[in-house]
Each structure stands twice: as C-alpha cells, then as structure tokens.
C-alpha atoms as a PDB file:
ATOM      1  CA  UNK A   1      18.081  -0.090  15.234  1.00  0.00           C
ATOM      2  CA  UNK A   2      19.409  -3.666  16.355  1.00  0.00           C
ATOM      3  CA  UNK A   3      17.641  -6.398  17.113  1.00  0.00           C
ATOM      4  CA  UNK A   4      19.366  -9.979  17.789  1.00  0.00           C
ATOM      5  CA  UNK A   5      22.282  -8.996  16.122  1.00  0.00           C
ATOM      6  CA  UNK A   6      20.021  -8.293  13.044  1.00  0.00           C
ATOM      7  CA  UNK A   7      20.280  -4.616  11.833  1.00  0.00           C
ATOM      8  CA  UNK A   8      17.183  -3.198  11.022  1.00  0.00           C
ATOM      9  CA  UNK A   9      17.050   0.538   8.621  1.00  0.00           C
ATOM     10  CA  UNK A  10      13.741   2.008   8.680  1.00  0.00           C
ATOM     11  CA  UNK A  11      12.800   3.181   4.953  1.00  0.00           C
ATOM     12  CA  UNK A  12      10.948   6.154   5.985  1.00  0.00           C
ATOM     13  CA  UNK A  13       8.444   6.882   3.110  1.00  0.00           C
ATOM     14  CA  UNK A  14       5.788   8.367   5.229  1.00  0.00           C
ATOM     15  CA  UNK A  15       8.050  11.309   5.620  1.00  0.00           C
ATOM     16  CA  UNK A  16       8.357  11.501   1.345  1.00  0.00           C
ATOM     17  CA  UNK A  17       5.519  14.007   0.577  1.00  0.00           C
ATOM     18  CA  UNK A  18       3.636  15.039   3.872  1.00  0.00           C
ATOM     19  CA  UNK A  19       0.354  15.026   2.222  1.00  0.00           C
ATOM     20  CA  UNK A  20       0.558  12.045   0.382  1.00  0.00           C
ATOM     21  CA  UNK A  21       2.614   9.840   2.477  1.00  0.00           C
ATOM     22  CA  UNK A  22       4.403   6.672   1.697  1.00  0.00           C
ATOM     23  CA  UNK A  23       4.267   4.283  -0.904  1.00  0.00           C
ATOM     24  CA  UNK A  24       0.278   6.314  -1.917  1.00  0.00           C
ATOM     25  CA  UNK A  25       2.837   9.143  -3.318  1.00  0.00           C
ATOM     26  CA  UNK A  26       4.932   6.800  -5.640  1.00  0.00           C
ATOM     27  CA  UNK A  27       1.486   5.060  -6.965  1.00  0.00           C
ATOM     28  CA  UNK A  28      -0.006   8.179  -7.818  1.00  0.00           C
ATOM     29  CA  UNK A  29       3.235  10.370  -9.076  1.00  0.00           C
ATOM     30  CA  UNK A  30       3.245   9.207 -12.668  1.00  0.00           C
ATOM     31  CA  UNK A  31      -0.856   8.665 -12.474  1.00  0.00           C
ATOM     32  CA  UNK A  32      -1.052  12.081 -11.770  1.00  0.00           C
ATOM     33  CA  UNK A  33       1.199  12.789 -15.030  1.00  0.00           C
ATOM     34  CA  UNK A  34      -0.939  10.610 -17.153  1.00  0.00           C
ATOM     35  CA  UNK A  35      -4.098  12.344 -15.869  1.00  0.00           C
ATOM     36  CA  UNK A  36      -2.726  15.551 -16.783  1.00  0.00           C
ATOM     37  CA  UNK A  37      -1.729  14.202 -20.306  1.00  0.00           C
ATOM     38  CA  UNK A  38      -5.005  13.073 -21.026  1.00  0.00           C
ATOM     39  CA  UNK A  39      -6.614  16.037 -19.874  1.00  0.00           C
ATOM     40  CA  UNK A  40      -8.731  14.747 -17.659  1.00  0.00           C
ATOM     41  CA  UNK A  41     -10.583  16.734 -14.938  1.00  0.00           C
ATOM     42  CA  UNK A  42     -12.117  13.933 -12.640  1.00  0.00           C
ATOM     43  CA  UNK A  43      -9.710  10.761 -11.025  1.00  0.00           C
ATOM     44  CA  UNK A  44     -12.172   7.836  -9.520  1.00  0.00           C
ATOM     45  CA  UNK A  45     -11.230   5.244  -7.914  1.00  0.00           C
ATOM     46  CA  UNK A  46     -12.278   1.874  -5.471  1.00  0.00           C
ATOM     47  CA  UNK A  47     -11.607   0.977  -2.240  1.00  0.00           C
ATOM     48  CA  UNK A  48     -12.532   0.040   1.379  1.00  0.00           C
ATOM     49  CA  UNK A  49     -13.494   2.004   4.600  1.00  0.00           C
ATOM     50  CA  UNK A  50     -10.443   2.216   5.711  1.00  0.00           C
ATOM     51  CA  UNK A  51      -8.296   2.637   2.290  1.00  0.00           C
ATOM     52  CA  UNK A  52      -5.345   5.043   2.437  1.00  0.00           C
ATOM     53  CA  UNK A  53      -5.513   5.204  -0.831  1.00  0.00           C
ATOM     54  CA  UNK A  54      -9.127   6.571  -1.293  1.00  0.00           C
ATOM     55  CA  UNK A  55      -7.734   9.042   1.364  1.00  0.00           C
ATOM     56  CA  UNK A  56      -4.898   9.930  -0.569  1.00  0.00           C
ATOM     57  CA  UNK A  57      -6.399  10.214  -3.780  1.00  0.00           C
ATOM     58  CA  UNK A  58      -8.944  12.698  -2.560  1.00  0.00           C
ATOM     59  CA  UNK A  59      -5.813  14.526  -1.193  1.00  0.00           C
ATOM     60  CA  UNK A  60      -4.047  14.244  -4.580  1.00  0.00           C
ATOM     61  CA  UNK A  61      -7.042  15.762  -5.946  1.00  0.00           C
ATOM     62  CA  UNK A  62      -7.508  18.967  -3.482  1.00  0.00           C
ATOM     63  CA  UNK A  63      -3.466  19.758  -4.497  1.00  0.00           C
ATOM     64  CA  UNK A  64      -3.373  18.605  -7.871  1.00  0.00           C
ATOM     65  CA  UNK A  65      -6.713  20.386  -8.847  1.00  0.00           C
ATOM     66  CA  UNK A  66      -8.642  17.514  -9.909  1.00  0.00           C
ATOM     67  CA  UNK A  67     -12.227  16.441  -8.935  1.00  0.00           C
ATOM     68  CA  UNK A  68     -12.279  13.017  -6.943  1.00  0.00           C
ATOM     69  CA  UNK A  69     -14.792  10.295  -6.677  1.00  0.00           C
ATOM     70  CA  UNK A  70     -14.087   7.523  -4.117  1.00  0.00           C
ATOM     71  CA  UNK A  71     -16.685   4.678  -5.176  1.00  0.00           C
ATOM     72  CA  UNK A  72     -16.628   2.413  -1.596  1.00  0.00           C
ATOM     73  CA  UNK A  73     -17.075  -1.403  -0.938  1.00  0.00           C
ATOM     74  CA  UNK A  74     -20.317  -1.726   1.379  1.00  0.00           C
ATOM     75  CA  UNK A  75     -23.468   0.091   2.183  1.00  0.00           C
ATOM     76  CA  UNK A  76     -23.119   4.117   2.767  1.00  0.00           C
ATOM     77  CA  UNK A  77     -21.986   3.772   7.378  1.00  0.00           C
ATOM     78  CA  UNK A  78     -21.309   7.008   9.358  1.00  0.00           C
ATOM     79  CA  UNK A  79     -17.975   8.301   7.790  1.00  0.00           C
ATOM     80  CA  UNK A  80     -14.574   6.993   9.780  1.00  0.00           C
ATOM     81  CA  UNK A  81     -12.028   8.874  10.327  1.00  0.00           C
ATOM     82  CA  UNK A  82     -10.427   7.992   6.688  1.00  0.00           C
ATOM     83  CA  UNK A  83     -13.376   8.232   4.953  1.00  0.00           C
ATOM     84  CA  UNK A  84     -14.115  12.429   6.572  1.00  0.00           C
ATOM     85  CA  UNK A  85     -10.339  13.025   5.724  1.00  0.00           C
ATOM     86  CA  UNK A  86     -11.011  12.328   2.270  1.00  0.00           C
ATOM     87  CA  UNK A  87     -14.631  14.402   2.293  1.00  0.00           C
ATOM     88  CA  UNK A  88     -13.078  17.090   3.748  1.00  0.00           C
ATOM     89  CA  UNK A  89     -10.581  16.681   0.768  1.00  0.00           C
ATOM     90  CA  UNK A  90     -13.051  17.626  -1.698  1.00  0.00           C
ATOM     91  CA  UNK A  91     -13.922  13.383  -3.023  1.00  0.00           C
ATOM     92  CA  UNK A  92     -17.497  12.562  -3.440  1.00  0.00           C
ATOM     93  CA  UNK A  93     -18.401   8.940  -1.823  1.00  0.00           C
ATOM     94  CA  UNK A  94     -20.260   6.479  -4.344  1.00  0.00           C
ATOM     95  CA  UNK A  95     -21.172   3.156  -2.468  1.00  0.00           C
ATOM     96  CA  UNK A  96     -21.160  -0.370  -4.231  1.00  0.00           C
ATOM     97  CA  UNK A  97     -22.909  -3.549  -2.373  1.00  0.00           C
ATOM     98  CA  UNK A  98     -20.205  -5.970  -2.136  1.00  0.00           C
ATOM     99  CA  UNK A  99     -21.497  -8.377  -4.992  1.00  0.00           C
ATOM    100  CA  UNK A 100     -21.289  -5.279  -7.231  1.00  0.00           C
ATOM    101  CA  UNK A 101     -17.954  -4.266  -5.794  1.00  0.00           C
ATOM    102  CA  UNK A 102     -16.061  -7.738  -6.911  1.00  0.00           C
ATOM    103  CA  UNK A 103     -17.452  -6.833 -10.438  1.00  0.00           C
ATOM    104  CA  UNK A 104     -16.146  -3.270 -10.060  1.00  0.00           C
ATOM    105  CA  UNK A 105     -14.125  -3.409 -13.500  1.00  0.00           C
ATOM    106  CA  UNK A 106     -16.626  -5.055 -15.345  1.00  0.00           C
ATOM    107  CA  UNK A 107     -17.597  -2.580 -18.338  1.00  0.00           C
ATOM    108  CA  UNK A 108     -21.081  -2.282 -17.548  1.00  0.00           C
ATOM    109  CA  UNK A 109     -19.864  -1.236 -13.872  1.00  0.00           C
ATOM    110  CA  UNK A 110     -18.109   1.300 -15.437  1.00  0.00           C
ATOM    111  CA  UNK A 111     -20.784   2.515 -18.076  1.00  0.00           C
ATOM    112  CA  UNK A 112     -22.851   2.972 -15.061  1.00  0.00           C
ATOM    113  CA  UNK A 113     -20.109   5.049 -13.389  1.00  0.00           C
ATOM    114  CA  UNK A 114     -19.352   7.069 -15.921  1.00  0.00           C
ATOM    115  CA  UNK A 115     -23.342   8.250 -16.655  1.00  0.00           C
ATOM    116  CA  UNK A 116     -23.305   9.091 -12.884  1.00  0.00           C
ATOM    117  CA  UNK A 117     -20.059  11.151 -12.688  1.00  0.00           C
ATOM    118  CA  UNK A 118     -19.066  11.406 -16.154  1.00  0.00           C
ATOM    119  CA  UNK A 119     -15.544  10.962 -17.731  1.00  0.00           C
ATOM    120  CA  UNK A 120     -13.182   9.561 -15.405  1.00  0.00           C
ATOM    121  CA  UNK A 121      -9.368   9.035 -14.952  1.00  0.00           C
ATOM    122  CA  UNK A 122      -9.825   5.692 -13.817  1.00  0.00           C
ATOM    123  CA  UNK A 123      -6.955   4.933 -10.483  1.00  0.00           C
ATOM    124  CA  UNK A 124      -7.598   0.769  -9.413  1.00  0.00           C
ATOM    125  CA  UNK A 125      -7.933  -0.161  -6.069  1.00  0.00           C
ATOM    126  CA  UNK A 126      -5.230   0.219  -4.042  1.00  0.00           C
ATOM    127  CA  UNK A 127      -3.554   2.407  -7.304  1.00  0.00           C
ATOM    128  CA  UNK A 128      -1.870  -0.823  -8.390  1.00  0.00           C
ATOM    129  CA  UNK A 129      -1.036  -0.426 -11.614  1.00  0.00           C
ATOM    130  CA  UNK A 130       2.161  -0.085 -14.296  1.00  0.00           C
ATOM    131  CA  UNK A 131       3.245   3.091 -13.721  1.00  0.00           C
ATOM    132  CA  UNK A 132       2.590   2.799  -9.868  1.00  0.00           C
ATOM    133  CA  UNK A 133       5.008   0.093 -10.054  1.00  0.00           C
ATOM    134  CA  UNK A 134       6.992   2.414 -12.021  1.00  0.00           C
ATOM    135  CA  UNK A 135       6.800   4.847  -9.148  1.00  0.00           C
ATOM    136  CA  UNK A 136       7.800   2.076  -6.319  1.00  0.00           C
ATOM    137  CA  UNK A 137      10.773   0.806  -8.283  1.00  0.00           C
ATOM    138  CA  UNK A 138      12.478   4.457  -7.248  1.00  0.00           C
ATOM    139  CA  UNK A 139      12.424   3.470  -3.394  1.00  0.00           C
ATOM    140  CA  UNK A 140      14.962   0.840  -4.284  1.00  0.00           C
ATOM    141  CA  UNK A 141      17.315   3.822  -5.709  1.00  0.00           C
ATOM    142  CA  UNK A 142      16.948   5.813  -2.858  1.00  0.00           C
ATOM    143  CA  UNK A 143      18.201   3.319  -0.350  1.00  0.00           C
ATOM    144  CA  UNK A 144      21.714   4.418   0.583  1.00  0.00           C
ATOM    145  CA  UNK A 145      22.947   1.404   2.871  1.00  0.00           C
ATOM    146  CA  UNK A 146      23.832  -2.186   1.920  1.00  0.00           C
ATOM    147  CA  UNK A 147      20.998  -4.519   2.776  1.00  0.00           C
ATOM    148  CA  UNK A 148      19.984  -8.370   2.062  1.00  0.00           C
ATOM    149  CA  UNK A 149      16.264  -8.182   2.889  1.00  0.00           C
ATOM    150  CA  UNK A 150      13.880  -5.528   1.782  1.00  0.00           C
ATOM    151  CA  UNK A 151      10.523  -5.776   3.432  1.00  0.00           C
ATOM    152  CA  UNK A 152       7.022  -3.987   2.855  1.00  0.00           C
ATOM    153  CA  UNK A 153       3.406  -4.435   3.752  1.00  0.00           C
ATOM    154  CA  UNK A 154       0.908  -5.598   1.019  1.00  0.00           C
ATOM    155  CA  UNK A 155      -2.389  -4.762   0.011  1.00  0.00           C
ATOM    156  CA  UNK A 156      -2.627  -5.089  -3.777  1.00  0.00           C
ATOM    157  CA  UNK A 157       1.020  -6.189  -4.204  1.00  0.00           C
ATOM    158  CA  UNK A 158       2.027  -3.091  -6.441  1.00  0.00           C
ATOM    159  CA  UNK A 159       4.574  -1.495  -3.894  1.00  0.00           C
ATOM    160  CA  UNK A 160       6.478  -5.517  -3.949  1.00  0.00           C
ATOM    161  CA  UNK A 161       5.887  -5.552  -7.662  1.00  0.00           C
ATOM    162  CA  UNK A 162       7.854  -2.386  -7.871  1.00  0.00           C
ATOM    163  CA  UNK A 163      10.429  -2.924  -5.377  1.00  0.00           C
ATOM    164  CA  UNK A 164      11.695  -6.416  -6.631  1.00  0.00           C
ATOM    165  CA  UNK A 165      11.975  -5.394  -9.785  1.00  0.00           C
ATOM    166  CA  UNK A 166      14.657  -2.897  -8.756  1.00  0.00           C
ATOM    167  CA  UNK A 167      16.867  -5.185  -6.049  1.00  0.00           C
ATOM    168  CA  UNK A 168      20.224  -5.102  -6.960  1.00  0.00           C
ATOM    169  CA  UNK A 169      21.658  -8.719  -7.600  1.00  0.00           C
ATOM    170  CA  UNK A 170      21.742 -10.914  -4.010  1.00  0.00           C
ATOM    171  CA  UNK A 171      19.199  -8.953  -2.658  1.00  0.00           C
ATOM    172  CA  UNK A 172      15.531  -9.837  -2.319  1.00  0.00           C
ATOM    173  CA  UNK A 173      12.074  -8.412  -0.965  1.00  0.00           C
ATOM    174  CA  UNK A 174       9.548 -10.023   1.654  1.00  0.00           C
ATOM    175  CA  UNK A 175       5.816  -8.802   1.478  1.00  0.00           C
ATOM    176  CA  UNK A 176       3.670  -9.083   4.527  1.00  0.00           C
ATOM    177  CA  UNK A 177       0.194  -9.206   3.697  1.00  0.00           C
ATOM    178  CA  UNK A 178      -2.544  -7.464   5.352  1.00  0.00           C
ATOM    179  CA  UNK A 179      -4.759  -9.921   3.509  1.00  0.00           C
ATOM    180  CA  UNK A 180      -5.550 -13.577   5.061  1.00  0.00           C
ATOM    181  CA  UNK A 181      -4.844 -15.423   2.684  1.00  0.00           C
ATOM    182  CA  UNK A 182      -2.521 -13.171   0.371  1.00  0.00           C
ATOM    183  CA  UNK A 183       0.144 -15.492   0.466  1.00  0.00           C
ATOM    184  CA  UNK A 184      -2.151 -17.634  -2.072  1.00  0.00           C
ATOM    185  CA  UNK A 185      -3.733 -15.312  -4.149  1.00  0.00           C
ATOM    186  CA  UNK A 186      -1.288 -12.030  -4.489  1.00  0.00           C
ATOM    187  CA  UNK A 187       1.387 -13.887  -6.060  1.00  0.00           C
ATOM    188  CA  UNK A 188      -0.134 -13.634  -9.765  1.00  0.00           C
ATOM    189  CA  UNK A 189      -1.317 -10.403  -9.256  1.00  0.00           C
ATOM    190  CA  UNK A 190       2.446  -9.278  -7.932  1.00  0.00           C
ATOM    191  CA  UNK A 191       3.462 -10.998 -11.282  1.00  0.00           C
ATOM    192  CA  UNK A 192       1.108  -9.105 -13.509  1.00  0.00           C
ATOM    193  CA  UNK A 193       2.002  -5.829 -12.429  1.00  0.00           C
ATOM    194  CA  UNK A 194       6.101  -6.463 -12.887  1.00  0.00           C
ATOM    195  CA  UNK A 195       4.629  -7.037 -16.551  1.00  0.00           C
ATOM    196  CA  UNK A 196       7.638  -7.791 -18.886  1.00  0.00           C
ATOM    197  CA  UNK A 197       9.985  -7.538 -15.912  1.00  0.00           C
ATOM    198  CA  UNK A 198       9.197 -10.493 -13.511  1.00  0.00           C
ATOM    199  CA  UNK A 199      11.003 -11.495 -11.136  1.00  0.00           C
ATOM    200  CA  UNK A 200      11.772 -14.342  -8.522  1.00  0.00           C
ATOM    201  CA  UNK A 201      13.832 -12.374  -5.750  1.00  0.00           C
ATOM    202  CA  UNK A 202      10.679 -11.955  -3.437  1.00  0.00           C
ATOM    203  CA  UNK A 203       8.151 -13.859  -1.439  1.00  0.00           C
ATOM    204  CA  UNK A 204       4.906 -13.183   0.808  1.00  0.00           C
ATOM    205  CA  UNK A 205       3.990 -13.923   4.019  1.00  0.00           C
ATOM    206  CA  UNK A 206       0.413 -13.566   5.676  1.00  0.00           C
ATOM    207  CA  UNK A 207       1.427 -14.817   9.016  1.00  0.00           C
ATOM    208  CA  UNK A 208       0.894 -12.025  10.935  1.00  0.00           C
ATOM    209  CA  UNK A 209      -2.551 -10.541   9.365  1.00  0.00           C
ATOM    210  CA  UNK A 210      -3.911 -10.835  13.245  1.00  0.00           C
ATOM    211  CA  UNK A 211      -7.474 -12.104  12.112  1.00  0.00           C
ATOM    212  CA  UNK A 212      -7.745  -9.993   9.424  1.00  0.00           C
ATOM    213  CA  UNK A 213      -7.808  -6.604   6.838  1.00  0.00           C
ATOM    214  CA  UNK A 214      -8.070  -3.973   9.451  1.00  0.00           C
ATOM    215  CA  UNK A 215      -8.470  -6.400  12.468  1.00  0.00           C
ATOM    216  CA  UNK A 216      -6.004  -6.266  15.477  1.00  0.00           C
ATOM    217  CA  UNK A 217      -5.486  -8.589  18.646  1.00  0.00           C
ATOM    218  CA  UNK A 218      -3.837  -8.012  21.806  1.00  0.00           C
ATOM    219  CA  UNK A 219      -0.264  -8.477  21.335  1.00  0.00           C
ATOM    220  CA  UNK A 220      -0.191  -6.328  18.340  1.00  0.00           C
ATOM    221  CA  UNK A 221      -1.211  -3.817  19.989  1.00  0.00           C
ATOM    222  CA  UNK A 222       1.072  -4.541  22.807  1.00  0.00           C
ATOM    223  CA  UNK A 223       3.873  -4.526  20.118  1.00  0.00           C
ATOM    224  CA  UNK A 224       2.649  -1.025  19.355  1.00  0.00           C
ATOM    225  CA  UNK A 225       3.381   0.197  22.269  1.00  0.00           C
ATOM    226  CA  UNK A 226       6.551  -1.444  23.021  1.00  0.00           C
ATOM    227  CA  UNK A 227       7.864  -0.031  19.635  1.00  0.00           C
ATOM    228  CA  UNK A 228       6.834   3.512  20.130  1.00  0.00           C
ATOM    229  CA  UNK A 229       8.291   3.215  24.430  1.00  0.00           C
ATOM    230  CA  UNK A 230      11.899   2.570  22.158  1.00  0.00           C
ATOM    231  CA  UNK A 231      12.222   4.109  19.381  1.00  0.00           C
ATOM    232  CA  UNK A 232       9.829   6.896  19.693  1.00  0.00           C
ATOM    233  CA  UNK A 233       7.301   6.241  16.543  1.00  0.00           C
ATOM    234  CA  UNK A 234       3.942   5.390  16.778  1.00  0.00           C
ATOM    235  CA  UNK A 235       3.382   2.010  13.650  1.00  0.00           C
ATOM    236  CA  UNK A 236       0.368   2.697  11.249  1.00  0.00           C
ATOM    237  CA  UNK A 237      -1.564  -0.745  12.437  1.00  0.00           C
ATOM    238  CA  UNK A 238      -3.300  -1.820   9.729  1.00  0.00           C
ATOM    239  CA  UNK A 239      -0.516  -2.501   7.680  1.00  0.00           C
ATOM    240  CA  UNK A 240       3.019  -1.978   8.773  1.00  0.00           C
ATOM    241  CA  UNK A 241       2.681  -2.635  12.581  1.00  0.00           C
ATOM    242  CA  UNK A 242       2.390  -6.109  11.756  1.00  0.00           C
ATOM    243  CA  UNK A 243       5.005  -6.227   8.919  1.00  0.00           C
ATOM    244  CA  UNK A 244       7.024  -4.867  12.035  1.00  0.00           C
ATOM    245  CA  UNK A 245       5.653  -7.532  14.547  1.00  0.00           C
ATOM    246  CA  UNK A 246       6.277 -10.339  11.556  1.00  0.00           C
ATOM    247  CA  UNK A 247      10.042  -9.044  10.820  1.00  0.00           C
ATOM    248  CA  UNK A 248      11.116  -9.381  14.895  1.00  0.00           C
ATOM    249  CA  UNK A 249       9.317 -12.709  14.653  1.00  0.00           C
ATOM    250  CA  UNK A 250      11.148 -13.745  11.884  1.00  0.00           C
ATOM    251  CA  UNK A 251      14.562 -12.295  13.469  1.00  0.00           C
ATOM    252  CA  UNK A 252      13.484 -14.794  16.739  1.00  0.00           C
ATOM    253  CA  UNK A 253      13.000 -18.192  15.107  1.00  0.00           C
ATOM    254  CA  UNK A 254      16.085 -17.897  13.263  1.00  0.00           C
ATOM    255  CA  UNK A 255      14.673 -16.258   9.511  1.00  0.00           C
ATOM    256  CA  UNK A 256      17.030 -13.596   9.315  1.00  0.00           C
ATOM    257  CA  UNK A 257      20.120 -14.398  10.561  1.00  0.00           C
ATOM    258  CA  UNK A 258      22.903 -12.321  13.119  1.00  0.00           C
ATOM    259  CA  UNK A 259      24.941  -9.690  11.276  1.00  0.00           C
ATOM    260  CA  UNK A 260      22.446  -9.302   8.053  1.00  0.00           C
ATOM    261  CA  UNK A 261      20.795  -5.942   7.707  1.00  0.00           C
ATOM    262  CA  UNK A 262      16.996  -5.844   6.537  1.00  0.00           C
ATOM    263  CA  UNK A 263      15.076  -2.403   5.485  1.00  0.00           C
ATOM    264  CA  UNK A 264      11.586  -2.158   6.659  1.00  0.00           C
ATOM    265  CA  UNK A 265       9.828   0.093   4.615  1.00  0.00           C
ATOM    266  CA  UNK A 266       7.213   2.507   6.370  1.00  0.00           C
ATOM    267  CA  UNK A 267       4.778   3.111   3.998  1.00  0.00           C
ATOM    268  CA  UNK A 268       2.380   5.660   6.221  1.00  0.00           C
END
C-alpha cells in the first residue's frame, strides 16, 4: 500500500502459525525447545487480562502437550474473552494482587508458586526473553523487499530487541509502545534482552498509546475502520492499530519521507 508517496509492506506475522499468531510464535518457538530439553511438563507464566501471550501460551500448551498455568495481575473478574480462550485451552488461572504482581520474580514469589503448582518451566511476561529474541531476529530474514524503516508494536520490548539486532546496515527499527510512558522506561529493558548484541539502529515512540495499555479513543477507532473500508483487514487495537495510526502520522508531519518504503509488522 501507498501512502504520501511513502510505501508501506505489511509484515504479516499473524498469518505465521494460525494458532499461535505473530510475534507470540517466534517468543515461544525456541522456549518450547528448551522446555522439551529440560523435560519439563508444566510452562507458567505472568501477565494481564488482556495478554496475548497468556492466551498463546495456554494454546502452546494444548498443541505442544504441556500443562499451563497463567498466574494474572489483579483480583480473580469474570473471564474476558482472552482470558476463556486460554481456559478453554487447558491453562489454569492463578491471580496475584498488584503489589504482589510487581514482585512476581522475586524468589519467594516463586517458592510460593512452585508449592502451589509444582515444577515449572518458567515463560516471563510478555515471553521476553533471550531466545525469544532469538526467535524475532528471524522476521528480519524473512523480509524479501528493500526497506529503510522497520516498525513493530511494544509491550515488553523483546520483538524490537530481536528485530534490530538483525537490520541489515542503513536500516533501522521504530517501536510503538502500547505502554504510556515506554518511551522512558523500555529502552534498558530493549537493551538487556539484545544481551551481548546491542544495538543503536532503533528508537521508541509512545505517542500514540491513546490513554493507555488496552485503552482506545475515538479516532482510533475511527482509524479502524477507515483501514479495514481500504484495505480489507480488520487492526488488532490494542497494539498494532495504533502502531498503524502512529506510522500514517508520522508519514503526515514529514517523519518518513516520499519514496522510502517502511514494513509494519502485524504481530496478531
């Protein structure tokens, strides 16, 4: 598609592994290995309400044959629709008040975890970790067009960690965070997880988080619509509806300039 002169290629990694779409596939691929190696029976892992990765894990888990625990920030609600997905998927729900929650790795957390649902493959929230970044570096090699801009929504910043440390030379990445605020504090984290690899080809944005994680306002929904009028696809709109409202933003006041091409992944 073209937009003000700027082409814009769709990355289209919800279509990668229909029941683990997008970038939830290439975070779990070699997690799933290592699971296997260590012969474990049971993956747990963290996350919000409305995480597609607690979904996805509890997919994972019904395919891959592995028990699932999805321990949730909060107090136990009537399930969303994410949430019964992943129920239906076989995971049992574990709640953690939030207080608890932002101690979640702590050791004693995860004695207590582990008395209550015994030995655990242990997935962090979001499934950021080395070998997910492992997993997102192969979108990069996949990519069969010339591009200067590579963009992708962020939630824990391993997709970006992944992808920048795979850009060929004069390329970089722009994350869009889903996070208010991201733009201050997912930098380190984005860092950590490229480990021995960092780079500086990429930077985030958290312009266009539209009040919030899992808040929306008017005109992105109105973008929503507009999109799926033209092109025929209906944007995911927690995450990359608004790294697709931020890129024609950027593409308006000038950003990204006439006659450069920029790949918006689609992560699910």
């Amino acid at each position: 598609m073209e937009y003000r002169g700027v082409r814009i290629v769709l990355r289209r990694e919800d279509l990668v592994n229909p029941d683990l779409p997008g970038n939830k596939w290439r975070k779990l691929k070699y997690n799933l290995e290592a699971a296997r190696e260590q012969r474990a029976s049971t993956l747990l892992t963290f996350g919000g309400a409305f995480s597609n990765h607690i979904r996805a894990t509890a997919a994972a888990g019904r395919i891959y044959g592995f028990r699932t625990v999805g321990v949730i920030r909060g107090e136990a609600r009537p399930l969303n629709e994410s949430l019964a997905r992943a129920v239906r998927d076989g995971m049992q729900l574990a709640y953690l008040d939030r207080n608890t929650y932002r101690d979640k790795t702590h050791p004693a957390v995860l004695a207590q975890l582990r008395h209550r649902f015994g030995d655990f493959y242990l997935l962090p929230e979001g499934g950021s970790n080395a070998l997910a970044v492992k997993g997102c570096r192969e979108i990069v090699a996949e990519i069969d067009v010339e591009f200067d801009v590579i963009c992708c929504p962020v939630g824990t910043g391993g997709t970006l960690a992944g992808i920048a440390s795979a850009l060929p030379p004069g390329t970089r990445a722009l994350g869009f965070s889903a996070l208010r605020g991201g733009a201050e504090f997912l930098p380190p984290e984005v860092r950590r997880l490229q480990g021995d690899q960092v780079t500086d080809n990429w930077t985030i944005t958290d312009d266009y988080v539209f009040g919030g994680f899992a808040r929306r306002k008017p005109e992105l929904d109105s973008f929503i619509v507009r999109f799926r009028k033209a092109h025929g696809l209906e944007l995911e709109w927690v995450y990359v509806a608004k790294m697709m409202y931020g890129i024609h933003a950027l593409i308006d006041n000038g950003t990204f300039a006439a006659g450069s091409t920029v790949v918006a992944v689609i992560t699910g």
